[in-house]
Protein backbone atom coordinates (compact mmCIF):
# COMPACT_ATOMS: atom_id res chain seq x y z
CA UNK A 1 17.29 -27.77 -49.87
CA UNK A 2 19.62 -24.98 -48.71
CA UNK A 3 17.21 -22.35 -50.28
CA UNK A 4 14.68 -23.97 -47.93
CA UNK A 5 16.51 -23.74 -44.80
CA UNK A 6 17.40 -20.68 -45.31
CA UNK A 7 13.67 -19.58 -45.33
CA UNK A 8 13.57 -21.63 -42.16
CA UNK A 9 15.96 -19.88 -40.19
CA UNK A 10 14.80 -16.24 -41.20
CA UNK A 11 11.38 -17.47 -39.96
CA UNK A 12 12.96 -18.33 -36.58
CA UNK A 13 14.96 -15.51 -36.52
CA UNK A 14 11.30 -13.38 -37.15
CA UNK A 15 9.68 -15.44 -34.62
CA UNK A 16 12.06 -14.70 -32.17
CA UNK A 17 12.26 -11.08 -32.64
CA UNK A 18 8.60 -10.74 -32.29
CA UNK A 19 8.84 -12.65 -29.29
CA UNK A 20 11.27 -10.29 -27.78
CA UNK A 21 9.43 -6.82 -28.60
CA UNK A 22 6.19 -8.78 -26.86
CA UNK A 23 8.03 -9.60 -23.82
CA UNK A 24 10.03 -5.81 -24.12
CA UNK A 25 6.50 -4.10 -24.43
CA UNK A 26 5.39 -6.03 -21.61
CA UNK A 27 7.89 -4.69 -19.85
CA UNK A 28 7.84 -1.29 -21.05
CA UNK A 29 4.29 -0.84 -20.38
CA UNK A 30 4.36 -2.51 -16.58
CA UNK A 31 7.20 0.56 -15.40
CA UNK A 32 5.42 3.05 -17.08
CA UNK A 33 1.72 2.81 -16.81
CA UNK A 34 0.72 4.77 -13.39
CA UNK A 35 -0.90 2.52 -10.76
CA UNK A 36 -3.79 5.11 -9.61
CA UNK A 37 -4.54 5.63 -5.97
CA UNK A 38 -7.72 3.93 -5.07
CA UNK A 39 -10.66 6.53 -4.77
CA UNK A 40 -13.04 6.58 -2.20
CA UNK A 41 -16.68 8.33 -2.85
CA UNK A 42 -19.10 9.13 0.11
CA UNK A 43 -22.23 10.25 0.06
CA UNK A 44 -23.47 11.98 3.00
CA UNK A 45 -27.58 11.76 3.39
CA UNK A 46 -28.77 15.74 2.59
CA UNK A 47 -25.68 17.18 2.35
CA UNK A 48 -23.77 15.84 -0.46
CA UNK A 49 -20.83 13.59 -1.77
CA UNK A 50 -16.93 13.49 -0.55
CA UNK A 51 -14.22 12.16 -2.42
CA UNK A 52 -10.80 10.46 -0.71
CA UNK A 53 -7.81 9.63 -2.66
CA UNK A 54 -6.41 6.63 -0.62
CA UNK A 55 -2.73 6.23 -0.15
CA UNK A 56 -1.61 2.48 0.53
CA UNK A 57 1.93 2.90 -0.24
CA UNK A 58 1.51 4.82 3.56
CA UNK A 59 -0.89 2.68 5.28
CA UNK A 60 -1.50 -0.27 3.36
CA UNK A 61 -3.21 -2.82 5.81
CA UNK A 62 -5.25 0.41 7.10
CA UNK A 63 -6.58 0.96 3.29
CA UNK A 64 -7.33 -2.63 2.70
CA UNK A 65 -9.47 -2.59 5.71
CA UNK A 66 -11.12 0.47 4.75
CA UNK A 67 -11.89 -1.08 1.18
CA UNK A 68 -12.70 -4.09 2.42
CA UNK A 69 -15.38 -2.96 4.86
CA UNK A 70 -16.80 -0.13 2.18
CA UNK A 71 -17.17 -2.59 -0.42
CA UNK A 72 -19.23 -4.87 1.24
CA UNK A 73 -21.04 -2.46 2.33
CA UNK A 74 -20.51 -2.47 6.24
CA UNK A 75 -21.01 1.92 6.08
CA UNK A 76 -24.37 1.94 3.86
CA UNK A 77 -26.06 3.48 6.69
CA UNK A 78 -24.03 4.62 9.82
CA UNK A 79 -23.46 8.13 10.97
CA UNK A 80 -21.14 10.85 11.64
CA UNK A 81 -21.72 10.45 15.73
CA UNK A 82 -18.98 12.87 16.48
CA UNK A 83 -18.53 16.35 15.22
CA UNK A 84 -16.47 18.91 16.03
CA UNK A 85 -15.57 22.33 13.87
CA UNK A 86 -12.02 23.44 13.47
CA UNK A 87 -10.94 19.60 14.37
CA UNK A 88 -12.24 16.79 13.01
CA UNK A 89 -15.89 14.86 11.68
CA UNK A 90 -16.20 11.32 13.18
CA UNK A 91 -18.11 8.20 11.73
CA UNK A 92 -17.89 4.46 10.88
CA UNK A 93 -19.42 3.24 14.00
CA UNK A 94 -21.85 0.63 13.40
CA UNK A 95 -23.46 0.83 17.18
CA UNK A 96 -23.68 4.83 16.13
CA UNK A 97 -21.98 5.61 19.76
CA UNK A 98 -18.47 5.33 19.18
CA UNK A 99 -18.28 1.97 20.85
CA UNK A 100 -18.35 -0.51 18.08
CA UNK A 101 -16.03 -2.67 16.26
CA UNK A 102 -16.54 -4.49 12.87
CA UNK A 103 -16.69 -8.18 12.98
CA UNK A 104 -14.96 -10.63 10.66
CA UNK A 105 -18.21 -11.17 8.90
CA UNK A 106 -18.37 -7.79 7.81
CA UNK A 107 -15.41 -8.18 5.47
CA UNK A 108 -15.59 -11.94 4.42
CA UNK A 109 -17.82 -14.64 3.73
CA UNK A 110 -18.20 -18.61 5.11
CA UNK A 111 -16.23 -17.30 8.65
CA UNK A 112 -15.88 -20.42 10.85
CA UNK A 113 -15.68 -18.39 14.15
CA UNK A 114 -17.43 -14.95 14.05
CA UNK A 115 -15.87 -12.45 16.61
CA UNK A 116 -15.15 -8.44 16.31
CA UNK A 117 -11.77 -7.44 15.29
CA UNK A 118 -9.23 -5.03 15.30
CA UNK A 119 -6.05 -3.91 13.14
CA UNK A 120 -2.51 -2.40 14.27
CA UNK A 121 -2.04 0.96 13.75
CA UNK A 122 0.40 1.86 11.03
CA UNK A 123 2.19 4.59 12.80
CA UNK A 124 5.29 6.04 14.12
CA UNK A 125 4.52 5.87 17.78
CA UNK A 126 3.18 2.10 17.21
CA UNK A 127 6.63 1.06 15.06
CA UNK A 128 5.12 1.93 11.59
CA UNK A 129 6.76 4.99 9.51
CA UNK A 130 3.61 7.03 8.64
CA UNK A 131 5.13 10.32 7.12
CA UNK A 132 0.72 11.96 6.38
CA UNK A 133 0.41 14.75 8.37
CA UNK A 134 -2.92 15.33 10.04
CA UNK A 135 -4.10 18.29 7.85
CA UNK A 136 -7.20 19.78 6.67
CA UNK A 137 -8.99 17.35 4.56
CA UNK A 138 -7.08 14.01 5.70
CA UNK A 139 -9.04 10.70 7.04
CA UNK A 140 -7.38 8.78 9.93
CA UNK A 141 -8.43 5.98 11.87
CA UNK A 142 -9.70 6.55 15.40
CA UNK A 143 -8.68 4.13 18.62
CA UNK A 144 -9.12 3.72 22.25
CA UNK A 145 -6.74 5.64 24.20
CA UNK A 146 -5.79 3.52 27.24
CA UNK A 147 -2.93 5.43 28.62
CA UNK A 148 -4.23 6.43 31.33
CA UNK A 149 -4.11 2.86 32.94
CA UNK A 150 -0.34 2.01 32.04
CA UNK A 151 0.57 2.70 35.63
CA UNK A 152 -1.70 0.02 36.74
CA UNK A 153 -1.59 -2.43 33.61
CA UNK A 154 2.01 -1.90 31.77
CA UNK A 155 1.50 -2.44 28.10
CA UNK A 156 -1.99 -0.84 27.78
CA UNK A 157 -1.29 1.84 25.79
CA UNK A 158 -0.11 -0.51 23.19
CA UNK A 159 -3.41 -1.99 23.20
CA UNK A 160 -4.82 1.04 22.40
CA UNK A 161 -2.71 1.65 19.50
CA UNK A 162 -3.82 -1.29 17.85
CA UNK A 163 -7.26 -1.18 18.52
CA UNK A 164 -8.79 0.79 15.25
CA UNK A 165 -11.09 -0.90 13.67
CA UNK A 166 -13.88 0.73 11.59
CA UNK A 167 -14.02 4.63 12.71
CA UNK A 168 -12.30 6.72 10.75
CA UNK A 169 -12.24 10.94 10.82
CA UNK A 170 -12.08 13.41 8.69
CA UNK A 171 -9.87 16.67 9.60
CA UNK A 172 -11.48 20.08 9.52
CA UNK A 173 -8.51 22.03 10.56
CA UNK A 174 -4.78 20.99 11.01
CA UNK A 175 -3.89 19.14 14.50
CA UNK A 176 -0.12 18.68 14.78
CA UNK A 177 -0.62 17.06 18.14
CA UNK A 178 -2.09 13.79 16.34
CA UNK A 179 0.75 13.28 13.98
CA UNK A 180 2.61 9.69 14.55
CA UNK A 181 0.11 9.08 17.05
CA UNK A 182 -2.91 8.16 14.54
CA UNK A 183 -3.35 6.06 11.34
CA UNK A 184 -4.05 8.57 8.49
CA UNK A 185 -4.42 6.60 5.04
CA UNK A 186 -5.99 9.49 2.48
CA UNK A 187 -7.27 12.96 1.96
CA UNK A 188 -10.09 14.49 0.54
CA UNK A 189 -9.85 15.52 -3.24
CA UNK A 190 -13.38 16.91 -3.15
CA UNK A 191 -16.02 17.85 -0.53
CA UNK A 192 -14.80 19.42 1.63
CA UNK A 193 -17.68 21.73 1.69
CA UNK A 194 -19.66 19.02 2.43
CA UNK A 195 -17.24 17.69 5.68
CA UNK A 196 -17.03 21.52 6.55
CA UNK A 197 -21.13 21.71 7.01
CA UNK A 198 -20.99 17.84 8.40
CA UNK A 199 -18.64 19.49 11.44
CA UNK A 200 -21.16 22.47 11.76
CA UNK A 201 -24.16 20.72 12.63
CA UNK A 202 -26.40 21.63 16.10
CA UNK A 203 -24.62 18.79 18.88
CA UNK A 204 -26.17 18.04 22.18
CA UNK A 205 -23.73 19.59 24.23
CA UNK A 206 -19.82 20.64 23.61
CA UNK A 207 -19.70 20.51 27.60
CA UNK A 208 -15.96 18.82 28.14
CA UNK A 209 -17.14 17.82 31.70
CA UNK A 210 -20.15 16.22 30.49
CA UNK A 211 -20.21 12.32 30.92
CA UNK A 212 -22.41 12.01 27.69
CA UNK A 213 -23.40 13.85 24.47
CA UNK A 214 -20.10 15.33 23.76
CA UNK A 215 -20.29 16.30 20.30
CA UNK A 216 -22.70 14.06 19.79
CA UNK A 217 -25.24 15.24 16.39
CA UNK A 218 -29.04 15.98 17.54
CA UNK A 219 -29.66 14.63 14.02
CA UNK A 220 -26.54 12.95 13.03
CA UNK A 221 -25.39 13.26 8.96
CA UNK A 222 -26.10 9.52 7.61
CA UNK A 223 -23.58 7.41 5.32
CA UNK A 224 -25.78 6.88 2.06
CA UNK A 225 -22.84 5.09 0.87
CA UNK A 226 -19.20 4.73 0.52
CA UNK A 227 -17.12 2.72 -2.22
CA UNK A 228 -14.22 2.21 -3.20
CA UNK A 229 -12.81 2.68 -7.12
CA UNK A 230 -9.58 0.17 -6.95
CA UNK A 231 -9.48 0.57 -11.21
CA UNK A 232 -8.36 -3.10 -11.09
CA UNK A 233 -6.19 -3.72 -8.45
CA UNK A 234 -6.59 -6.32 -5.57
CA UNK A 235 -6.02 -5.22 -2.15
CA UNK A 236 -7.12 -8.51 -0.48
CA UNK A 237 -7.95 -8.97 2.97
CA UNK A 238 -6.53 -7.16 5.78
CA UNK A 239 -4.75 -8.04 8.54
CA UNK A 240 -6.28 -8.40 11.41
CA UNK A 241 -6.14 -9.29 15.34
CA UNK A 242 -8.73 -10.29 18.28
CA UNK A 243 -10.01 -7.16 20.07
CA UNK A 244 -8.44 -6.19 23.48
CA UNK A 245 -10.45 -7.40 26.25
CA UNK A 246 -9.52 -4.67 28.53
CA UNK A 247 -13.02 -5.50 31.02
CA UNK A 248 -11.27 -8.96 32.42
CA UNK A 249 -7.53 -7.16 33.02
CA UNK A 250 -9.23 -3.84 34.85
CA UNK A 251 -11.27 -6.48 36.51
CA UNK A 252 -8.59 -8.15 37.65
CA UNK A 253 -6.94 -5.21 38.68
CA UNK A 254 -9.67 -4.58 41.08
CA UNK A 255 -10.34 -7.74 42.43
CA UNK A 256 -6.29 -7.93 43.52
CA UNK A 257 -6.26 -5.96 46.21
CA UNK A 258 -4.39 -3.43 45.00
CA UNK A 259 -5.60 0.05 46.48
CA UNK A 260 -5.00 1.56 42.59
CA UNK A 261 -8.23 0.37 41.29
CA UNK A 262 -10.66 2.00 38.74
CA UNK A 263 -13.79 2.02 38.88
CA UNK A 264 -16.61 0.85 37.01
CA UNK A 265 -17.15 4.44 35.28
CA UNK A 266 -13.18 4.30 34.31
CA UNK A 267 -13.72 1.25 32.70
CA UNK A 268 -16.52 1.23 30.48
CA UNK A 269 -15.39 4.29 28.63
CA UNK A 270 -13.83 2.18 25.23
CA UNK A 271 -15.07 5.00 22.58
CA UNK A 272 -12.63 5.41 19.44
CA UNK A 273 -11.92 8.80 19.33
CA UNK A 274 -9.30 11.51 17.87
CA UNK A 275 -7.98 12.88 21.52
């Protein structure tokens, strides 16, 4: 009987050690394999693919949204409506003028209550440390720039900083004066030959005083496709918030009787843009 008890505990005492260098390896393995960046492919109608490496450990809820939108799908399609050499290449616009904003549909299914959204921007100016410089190659998220109406409507520019929703750019040159001021979430590991001839294209007009066409494409570069490589992780959904109505507060703002109005012209300019 002791002889058998004795096999009994060794048995345990095996059982348990195995159990420990599962659990330890578990361990071991979790700390040291390397989560990879998610990678972002786009291919560009005629003129070739680009590759981002996404960082969401510096804009997280701006890389969800990004992945989210991409794949479902909402870019198959749209253009590059905005290009400018030695600055930046502009896209993601699903109206193809720089006026549009992605709806709720676009990045889930059975929504209750349809309606365009936007997300905060995740930089320093807007609360949120964002360290990525605004260097050659790097993607950032493009806004509306309301400041010019903070005199009349305090709070505005705020508005603006959280209204980026699908546009993104792509830097062809370094711009210091957009750092902490702009959402940039990745940079392009290859293609940049491809963005380089994307920002060279024939434009309408690079006219600054022009009240249309600026930098607008004659042909503008299509989207084949863009998606997203998470190799396994889930990002989720992003956070997101209505879309300013900034139509009914200028229109207020007129209607007051205040002699600092703006006019109609001021107020229907909303187009995301790198300033």
């Amino acid at each position: 009987m002791k002889k058998r008890n004795n096999v009994i505990t060794i048995i345990a005492i095996v059982l348990v050690i195995a159990i420990i260098g599962v659990v330890a390896f578990g361990i071991y393995k979790r700390f040291t394999t390397e989560v990879k960046n998610p990678i972002a492919t786009m291919e560009v109608d005629g003129f070739g693919t680009i590759k981002l490496e996404l960082y969401p450990d510096i804009a997280p809820n701006t890389v969800t949204n990004f992945i989210a939108l991409a794949n479902r799908g909402f870019y198959d399609g749209l253009t590059f409506h905005r290009t400018i050499p030695d600055f930046m290449i502009q896209g993601g616009d699903k109206n193809g003028d720089g006026k549009g904003s992605p709806s709720l549909s676009d990045i889930m299914d059975n929504v209750e209550e349809d309606k365009e959204y936007s997300i905060a921007g995740e930089f320093k100016a807007n609360g949120f440390e964002n360290d990525l410089k605004h260097e050659k190659g790097v993607i950032s998220m493009a806004r509306s720039d309301y400041s010019q109406y903070e005199s009349l409507a305090p709070g505005v520019i705020e508005e603006g900083y959280n209204s980026a929703g699908s546009q993104f750019f792509i830097m062809t040159d370094d711009n210091t004066s957009l750092d902490e001021n702009y959402a940039a979430f990745g940079k392009v590991i290859e293609g940049m030959d491809v963005v380089e001839a994307i920002a060279n294209v024939e434009v309408e007009t690079r006219d600054e005083n022009a009240e249309s066409g600026l930098d607008r494409p004659v042909n503008p570069p299509v989207i084949k496709r863009i998606y997203v490589d998470t190799f396994g992780v889930d990002y989720g959904m992003p956070e997101t918030r209505d879309t300013f109505d900034y139509s009914s507060i200028f229109n207020q703002l007129n209607t007051s009787g205040s002699s600092n109005t703006i006019t109609e012209g001021e107020t229907t300019e909303t187009e995301e843009s790198a300033q």
